[in-house]
Protein backbone atom coordinates (compact mmCIF):
# COMPACT_ATOMS: atom_id res chain seq x y z
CA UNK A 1 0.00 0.00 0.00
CA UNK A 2 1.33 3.23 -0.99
CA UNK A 3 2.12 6.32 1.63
CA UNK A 4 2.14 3.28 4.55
CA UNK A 5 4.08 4.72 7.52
CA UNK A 6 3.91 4.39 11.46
CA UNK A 7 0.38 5.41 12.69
CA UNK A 8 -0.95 6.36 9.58
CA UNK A 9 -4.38 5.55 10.35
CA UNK A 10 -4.23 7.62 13.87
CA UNK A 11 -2.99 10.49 12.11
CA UNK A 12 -5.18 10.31 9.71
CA UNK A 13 -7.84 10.27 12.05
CA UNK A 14 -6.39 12.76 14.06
CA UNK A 15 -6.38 15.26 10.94
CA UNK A 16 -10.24 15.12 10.55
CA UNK A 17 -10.87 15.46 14.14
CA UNK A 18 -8.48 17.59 15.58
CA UNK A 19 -6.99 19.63 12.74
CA UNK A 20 -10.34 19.94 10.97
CA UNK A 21 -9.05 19.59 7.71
CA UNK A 22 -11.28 18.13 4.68
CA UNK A 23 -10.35 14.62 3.12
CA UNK A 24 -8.24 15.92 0.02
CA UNK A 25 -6.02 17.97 2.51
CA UNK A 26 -5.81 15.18 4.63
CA UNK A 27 -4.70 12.69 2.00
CA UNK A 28 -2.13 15.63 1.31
CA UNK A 29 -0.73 15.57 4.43
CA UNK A 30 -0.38 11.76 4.43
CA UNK A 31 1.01 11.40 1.21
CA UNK A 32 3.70 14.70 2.36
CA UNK A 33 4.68 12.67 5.56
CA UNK A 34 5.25 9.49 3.19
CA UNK A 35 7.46 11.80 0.72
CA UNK A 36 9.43 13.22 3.67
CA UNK A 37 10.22 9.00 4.70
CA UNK A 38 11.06 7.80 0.94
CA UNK A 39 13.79 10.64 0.59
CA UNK A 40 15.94 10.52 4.04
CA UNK A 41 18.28 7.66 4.93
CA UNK A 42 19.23 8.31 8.40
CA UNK A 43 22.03 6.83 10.54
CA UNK A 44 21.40 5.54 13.98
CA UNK A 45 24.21 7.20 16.38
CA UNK A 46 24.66 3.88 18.66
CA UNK A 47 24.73 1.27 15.28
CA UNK A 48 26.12 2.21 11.69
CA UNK A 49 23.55 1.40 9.79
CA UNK A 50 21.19 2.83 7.78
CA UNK A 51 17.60 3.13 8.76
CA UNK A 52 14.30 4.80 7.49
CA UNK A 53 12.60 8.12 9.37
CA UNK A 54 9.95 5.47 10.59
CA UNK A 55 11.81 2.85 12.13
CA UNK A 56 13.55 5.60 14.29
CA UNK A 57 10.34 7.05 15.81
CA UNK A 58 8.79 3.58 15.65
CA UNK A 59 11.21 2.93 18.91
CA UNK A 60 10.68 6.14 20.83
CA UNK A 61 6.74 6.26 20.16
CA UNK A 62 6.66 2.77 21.64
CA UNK A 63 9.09 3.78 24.68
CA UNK A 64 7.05 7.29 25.39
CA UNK A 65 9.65 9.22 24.43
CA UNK A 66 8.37 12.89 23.15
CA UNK A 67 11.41 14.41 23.22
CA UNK A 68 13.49 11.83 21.00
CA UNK A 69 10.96 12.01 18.55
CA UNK A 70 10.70 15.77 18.17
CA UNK A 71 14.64 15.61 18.02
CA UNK A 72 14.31 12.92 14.98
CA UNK A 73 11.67 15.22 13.42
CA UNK A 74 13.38 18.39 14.24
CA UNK A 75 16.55 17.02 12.24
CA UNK A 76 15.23 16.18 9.54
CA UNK A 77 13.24 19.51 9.21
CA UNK A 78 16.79 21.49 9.56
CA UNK A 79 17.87 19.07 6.75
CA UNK A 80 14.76 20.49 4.49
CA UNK A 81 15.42 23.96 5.85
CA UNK A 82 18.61 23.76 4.32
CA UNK A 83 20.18 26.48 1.83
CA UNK A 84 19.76 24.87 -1.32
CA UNK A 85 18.36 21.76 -0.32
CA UNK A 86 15.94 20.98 -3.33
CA UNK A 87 19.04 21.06 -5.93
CA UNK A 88 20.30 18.59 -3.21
CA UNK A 89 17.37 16.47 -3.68
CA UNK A 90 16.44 17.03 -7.47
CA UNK A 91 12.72 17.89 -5.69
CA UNK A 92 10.93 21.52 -6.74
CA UNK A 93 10.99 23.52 -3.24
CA UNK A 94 7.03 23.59 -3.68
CA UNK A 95 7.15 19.28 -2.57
CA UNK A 96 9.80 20.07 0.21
CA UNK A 97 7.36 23.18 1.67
CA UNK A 98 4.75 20.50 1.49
CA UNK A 99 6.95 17.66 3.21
CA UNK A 100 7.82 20.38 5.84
CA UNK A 101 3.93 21.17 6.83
CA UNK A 102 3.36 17.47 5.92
CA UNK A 103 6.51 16.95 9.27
CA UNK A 104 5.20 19.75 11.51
CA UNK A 105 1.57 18.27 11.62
CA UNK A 106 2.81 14.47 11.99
CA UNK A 107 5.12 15.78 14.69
CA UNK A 108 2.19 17.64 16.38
CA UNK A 109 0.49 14.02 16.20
CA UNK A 110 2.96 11.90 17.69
CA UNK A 111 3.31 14.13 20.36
CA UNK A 112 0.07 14.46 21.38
CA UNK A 113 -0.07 10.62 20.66
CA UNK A 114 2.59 9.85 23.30
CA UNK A 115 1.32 12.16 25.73
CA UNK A 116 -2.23 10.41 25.78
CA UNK A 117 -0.95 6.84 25.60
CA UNK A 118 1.27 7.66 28.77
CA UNK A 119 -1.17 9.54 30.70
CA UNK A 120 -2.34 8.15 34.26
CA UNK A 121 -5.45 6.14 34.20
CA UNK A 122 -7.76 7.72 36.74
CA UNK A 123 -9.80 5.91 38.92
């Protein structure tokens, strides 16, 4: 399935509820987020190898981590911030713009993801 990432569903969702935005905007943002994954390889610090923006978050979503995942996201948004960047990446600047709002909602999801899933239960 094309534009498949972590919690794509629950963003998704997320987008109509919270953010308010129509279906084709929301398909927008999904398919920007899915860009953003498809052009980054990123190197894990502790292991040289290569991994995918996903696989990284995939670890601190599941350990409640908010502020390793807003680092992850926050680097790669300084990457597409970059002077230059879309001769870098062969991509028209109007696609990066769009992976950048595509990033910036996704990381205002996982946030807000991780701080609900970790929140006490009260009784």
């Amino acid at each position: 399935m094309k534009n498949t990432f972590l919690l794509r569903e629950e963003f998704k969702e997320w987008l109509i509820i919270f953010g308010k935005f129509p279906i084709p905007t929301v398909n927008s943002y999904l398919s920007y987020v899915a860009g953003v994954d498809k052009t980054f390889i990123l190197q894990k610090e502790e292991i040289q190898e290569e991994t995918n923006l996903f696989e990284m978050l995939k670890i601190q979503v599941q350990n409640g981590d908010s502020f390793e995942t807003d680092n992850i996201i926050i680097s790669v948004l300084n990457e597409l911030y970059k002077k230059n960047i879309e001769i870098k990446l062969s991509t028209p600047i109007n696609t990066i713009r769009n992976w950048r709002s595509g990033l910036l909602q996704y990381q205002e999801f996982l946030y807000n993801y991780i701080e609900n899933k970790n929140e006490p239960i009260q009784e």
